[in-house]
C-alpha atoms as a PDB file:
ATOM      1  CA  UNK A   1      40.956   0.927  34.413  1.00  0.00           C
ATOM      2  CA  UNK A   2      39.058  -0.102  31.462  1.00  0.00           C
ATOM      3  CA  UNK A   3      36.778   2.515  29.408  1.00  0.00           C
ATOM      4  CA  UNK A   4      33.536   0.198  29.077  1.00  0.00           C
ATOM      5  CA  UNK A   5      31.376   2.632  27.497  1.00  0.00           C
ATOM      6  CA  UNK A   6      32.548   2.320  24.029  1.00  0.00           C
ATOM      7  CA  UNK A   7      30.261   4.298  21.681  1.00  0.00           C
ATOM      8  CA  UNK A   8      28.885   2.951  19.107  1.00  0.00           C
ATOM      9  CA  UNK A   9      28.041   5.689  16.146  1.00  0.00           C
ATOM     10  CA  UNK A  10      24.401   5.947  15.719  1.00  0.00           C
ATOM     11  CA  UNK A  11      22.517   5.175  12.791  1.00  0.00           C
ATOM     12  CA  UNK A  12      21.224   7.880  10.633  1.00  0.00           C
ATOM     13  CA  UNK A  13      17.630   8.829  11.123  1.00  0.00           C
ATOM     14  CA  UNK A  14      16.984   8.719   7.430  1.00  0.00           C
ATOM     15  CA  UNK A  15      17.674   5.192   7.032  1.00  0.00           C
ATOM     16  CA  UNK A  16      15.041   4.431   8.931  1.00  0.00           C
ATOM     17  CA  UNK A  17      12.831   6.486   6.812  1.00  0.00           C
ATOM     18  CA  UNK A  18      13.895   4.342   4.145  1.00  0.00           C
ATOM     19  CA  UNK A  19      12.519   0.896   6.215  1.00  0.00           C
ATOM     20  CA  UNK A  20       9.640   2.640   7.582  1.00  0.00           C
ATOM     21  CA  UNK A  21       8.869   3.742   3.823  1.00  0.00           C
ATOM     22  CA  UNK A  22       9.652   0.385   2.483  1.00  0.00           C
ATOM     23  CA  UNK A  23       7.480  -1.517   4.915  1.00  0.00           C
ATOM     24  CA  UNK A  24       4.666   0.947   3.795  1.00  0.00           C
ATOM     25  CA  UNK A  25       5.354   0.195   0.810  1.00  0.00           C
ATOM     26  CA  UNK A  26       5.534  -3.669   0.345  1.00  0.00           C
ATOM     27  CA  UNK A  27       2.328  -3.355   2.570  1.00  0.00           C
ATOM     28  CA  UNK A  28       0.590  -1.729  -0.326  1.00  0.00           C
ATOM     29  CA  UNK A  29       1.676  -4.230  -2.650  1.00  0.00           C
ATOM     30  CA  UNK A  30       0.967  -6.789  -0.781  1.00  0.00           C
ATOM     31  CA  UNK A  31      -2.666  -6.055   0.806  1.00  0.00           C
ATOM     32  CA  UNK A  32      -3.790  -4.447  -2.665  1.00  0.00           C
ATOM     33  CA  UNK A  33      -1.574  -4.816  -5.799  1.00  0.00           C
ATOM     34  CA  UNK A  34      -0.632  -8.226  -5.546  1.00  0.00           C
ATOM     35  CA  UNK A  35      -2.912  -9.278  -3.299  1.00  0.00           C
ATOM     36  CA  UNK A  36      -6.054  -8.867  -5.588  1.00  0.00           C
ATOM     37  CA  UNK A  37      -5.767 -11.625  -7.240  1.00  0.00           C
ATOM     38  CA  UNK A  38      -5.927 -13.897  -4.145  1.00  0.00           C
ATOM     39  CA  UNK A  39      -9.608 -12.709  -3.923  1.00  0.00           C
ATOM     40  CA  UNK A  40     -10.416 -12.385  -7.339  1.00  0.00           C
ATOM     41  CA  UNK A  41     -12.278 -15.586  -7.798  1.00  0.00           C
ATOM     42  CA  UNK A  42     -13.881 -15.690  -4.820  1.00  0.00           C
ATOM     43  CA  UNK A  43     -15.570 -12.094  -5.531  1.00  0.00           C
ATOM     44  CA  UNK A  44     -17.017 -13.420  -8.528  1.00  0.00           C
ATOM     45  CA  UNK A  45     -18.050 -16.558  -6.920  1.00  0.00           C
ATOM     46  CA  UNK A  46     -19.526 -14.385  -4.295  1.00  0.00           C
ATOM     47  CA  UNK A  47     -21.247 -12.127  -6.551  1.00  0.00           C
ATOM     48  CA  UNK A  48     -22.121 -13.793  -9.290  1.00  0.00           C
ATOM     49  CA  UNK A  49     -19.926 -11.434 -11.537  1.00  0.00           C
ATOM     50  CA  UNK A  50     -18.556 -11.950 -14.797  1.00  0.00           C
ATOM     51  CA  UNK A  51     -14.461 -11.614 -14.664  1.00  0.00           C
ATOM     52  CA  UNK A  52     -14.004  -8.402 -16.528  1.00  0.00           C
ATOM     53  CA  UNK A  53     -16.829  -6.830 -14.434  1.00  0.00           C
ATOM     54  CA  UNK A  54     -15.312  -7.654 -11.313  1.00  0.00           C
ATOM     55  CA  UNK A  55     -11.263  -7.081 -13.310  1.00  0.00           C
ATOM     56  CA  UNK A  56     -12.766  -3.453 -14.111  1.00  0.00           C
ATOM     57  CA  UNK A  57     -12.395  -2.085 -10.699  1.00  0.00           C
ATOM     58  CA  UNK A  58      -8.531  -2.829 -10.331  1.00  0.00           C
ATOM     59  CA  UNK A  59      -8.658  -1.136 -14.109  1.00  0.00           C
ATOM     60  CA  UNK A  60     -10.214   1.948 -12.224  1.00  0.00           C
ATOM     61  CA  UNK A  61      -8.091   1.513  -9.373  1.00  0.00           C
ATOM     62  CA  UNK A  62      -4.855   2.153 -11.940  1.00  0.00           C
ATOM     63  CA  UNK A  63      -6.667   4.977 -13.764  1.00  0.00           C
ATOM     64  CA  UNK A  64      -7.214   6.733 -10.495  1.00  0.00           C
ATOM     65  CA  UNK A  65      -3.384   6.281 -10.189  1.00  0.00           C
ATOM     66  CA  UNK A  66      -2.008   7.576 -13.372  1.00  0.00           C
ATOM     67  CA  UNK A  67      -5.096  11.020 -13.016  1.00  0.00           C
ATOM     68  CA  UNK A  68      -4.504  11.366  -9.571  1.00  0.00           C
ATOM     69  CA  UNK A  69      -0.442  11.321  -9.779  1.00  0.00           C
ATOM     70  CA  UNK A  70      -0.056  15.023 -10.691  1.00  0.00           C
ATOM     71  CA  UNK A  71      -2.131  16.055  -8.259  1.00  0.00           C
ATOM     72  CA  UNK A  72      -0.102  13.778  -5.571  1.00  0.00           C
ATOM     73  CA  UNK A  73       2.290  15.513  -6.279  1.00  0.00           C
ATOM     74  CA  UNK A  74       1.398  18.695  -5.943  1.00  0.00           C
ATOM     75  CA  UNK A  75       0.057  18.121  -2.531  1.00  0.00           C
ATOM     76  CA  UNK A  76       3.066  16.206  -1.419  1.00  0.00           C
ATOM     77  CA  UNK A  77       5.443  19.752  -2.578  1.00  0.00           C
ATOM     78  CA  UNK A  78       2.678  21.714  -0.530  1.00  0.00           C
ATOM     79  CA  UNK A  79       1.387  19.674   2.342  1.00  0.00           C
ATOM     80  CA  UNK A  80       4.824  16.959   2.672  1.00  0.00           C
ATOM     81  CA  UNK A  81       4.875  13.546   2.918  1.00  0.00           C
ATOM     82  CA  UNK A  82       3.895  12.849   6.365  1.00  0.00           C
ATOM     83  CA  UNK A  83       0.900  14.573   5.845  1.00  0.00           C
ATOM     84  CA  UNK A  84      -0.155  12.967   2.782  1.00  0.00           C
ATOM     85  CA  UNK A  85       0.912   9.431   4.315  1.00  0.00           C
ATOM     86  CA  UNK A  86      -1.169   9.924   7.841  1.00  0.00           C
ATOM     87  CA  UNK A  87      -4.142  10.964   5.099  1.00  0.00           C
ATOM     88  CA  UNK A  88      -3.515   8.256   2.857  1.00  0.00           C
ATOM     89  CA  UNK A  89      -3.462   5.634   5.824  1.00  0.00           C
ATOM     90  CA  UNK A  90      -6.910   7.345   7.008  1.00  0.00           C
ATOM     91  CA  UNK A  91      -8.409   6.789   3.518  1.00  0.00           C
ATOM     92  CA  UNK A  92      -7.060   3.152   3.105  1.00  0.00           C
ATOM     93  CA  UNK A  93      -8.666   2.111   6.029  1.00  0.00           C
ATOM     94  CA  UNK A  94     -11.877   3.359   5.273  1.00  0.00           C
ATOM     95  CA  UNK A  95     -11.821   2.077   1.670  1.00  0.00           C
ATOM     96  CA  UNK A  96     -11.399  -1.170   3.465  1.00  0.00           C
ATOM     97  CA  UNK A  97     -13.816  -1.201   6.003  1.00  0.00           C
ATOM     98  CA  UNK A  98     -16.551   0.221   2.717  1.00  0.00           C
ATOM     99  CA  UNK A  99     -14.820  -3.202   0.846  1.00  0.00           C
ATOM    100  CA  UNK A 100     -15.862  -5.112   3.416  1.00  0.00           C
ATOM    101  CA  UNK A 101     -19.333  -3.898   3.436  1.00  0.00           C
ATOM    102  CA  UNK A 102     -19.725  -3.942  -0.098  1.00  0.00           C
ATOM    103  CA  UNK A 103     -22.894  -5.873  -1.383  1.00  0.00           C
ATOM    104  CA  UNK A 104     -23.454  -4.274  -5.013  1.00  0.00           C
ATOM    105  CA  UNK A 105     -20.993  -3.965  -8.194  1.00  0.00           C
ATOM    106  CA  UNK A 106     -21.051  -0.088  -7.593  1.00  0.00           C
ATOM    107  CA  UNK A 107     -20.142  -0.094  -3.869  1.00  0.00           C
ATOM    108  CA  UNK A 108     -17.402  -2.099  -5.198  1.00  0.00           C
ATOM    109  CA  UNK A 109     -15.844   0.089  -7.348  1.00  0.00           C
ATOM    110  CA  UNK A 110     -16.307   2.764  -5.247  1.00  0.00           C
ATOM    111  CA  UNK A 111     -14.509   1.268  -2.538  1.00  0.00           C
ATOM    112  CA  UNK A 112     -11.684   0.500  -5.164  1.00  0.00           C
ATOM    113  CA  UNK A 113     -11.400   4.193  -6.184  1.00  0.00           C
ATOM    114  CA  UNK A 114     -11.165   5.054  -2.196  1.00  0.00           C
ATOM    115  CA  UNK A 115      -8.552   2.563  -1.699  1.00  0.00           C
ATOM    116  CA  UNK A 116      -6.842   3.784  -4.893  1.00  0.00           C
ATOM    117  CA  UNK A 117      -7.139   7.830  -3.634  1.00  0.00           C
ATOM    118  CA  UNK A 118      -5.414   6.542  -0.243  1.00  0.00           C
ATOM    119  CA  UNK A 119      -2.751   4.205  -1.689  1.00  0.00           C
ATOM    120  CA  UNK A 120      -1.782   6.979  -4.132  1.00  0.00           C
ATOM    121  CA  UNK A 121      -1.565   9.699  -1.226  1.00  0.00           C
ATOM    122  CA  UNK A 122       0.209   7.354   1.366  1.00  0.00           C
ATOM    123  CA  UNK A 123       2.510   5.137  -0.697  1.00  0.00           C
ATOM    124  CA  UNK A 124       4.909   5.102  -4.060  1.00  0.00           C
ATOM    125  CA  UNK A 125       6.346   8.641  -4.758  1.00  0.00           C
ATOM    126  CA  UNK A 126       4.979  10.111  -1.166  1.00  0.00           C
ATOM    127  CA  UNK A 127       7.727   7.818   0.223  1.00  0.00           C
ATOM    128  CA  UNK A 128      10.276   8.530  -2.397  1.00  0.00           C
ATOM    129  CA  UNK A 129       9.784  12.094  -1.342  1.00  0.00           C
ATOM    130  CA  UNK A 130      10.041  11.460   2.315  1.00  0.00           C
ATOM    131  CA  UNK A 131      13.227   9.286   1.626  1.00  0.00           C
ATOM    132  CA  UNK A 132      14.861  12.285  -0.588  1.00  0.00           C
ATOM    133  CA  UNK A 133      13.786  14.993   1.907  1.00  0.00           C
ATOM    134  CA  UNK A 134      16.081  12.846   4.625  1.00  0.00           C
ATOM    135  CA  UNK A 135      19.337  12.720   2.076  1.00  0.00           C
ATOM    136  CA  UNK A 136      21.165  16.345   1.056  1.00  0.00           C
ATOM    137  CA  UNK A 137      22.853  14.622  -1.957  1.00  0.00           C
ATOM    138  CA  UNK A 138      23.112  11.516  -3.901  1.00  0.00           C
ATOM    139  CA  UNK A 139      19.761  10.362  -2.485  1.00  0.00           C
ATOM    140  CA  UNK A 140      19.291   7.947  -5.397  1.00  0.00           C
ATOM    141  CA  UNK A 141      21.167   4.908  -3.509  1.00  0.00           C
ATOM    142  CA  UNK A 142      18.035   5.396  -0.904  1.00  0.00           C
ATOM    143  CA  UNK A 143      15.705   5.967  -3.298  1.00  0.00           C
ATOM    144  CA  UNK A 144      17.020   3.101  -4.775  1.00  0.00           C
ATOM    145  CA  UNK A 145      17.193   0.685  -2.095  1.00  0.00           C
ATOM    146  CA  UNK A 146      13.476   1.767  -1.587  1.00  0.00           C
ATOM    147  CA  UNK A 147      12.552   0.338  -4.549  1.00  0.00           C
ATOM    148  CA  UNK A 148      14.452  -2.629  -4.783  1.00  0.00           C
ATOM    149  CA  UNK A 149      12.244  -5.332  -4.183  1.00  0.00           C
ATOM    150  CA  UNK A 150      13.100  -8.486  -6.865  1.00  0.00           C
ATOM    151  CA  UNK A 151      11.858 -11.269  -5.089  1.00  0.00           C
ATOM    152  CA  UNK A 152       9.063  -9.109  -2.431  1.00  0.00           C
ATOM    153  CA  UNK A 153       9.094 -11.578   0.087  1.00  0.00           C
ATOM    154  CA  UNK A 154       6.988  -8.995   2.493  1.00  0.00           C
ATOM    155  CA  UNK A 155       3.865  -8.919  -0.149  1.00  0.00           C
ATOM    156  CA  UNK A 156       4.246 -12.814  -1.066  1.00  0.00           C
ATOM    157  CA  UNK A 157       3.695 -13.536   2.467  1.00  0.00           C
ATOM    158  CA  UNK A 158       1.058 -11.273   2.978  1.00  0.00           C
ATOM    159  CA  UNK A 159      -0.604 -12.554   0.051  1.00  0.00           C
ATOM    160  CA  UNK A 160      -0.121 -16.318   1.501  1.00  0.00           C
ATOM    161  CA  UNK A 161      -1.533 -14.885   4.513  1.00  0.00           C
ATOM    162  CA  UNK A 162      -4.328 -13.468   2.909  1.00  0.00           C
ATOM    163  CA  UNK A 163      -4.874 -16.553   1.369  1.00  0.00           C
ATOM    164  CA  UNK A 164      -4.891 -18.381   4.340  1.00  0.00           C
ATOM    165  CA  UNK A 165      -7.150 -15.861   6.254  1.00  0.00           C
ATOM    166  CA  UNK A 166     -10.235 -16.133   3.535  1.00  0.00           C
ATOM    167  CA  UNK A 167      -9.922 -19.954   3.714  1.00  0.00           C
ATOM    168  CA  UNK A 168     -10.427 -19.499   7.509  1.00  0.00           C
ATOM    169  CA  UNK A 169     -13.315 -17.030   6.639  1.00  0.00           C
ATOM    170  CA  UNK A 170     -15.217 -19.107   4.169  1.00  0.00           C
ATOM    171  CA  UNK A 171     -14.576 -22.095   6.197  1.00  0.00           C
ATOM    172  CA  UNK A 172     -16.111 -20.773   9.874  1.00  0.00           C
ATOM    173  CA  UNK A 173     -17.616 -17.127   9.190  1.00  0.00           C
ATOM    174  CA  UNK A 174     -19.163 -17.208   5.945  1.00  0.00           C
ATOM    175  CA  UNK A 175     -20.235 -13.717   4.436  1.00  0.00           C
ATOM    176  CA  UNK A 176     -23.305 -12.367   6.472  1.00  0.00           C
END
């Protein structure tokens, strides 16, 4: 008689922190770092803006990143990473639900600096963490492969589809 059951050796859990973390991640870039630009023009068309009135918020949206890192970090040693990314996918949303609504220049930067505040608590080194926390040693392969995004297919075809989704906005919906 034949043994069937042949086991196969299961993949560590970790490594699918690192794809969980990575999707997070290239979601972030996509939806937000890259994928600004997509809707750049068509906020100051909107608007009426000039370009480095309506440039200023990403500006502010960086600024909150580089003050707000310290203090990321400090709440990701005390509170850990799945914490800060359940808060920091909380915040996101609402900062884009407030973008959405936004009908003034300082609505708009506010709902940058939310956005910023959640992508900073939910995404970068809050997934690094989570990814390290998951390895004992020579967690810098993970880390690593994390990171290593050359070409970032995910966020050029989220900004394509983003692309594609305000063209069927301003074709059908228009802004109300």
């Amino acid at each position: 008689r034949v043994n069937t059951s042949v086991k196969r050796p299961r993949i560590f859990y970790g490594w699918w922190i690192v794809v969980a973390c990575s999707v997070i991640i290239w979601y972030g870039a996509g939806t937000f770092f890259y994928g600004f630009g997509v809707f750049f023009n068509p906020i100051r068309k909107e608007f009426g803006w000039a370009a480095a009135t309506t440039a200023l918020a990403f500006s502010l949206y960086r600024l909150e990143g580089g003050i707000g890192a310290p203090i990321v970090g400090l709440l990701v040693d005390r509170y850990g990473p799945r914490k800060l990314m359940l808060f920091g996918a909380v915040v996101v949303g609402i900062g884009f639900i407030f973008l959405s609504r936004t009908n003034s220049l300082g609505s708009f930067y506010a709902a940058f600096l939310i956005l910023s505040l959640g992508f900073s608590a939910g995404m970068g080194v809050v997934g690094q963490v989570a990814v390290a926390n998951w390895f004992d040693k020579n967690y810098h392969l993970e880390v690593g492969l994390l990171d290593f995004d050359p070409p970032k297919p995910p966020s050029i075809f989220t900004i394509e589809m983003l692309t594609a989704f305000y063209h069927v906005l301003d074709q059908y919906a228009g802004r109300r």
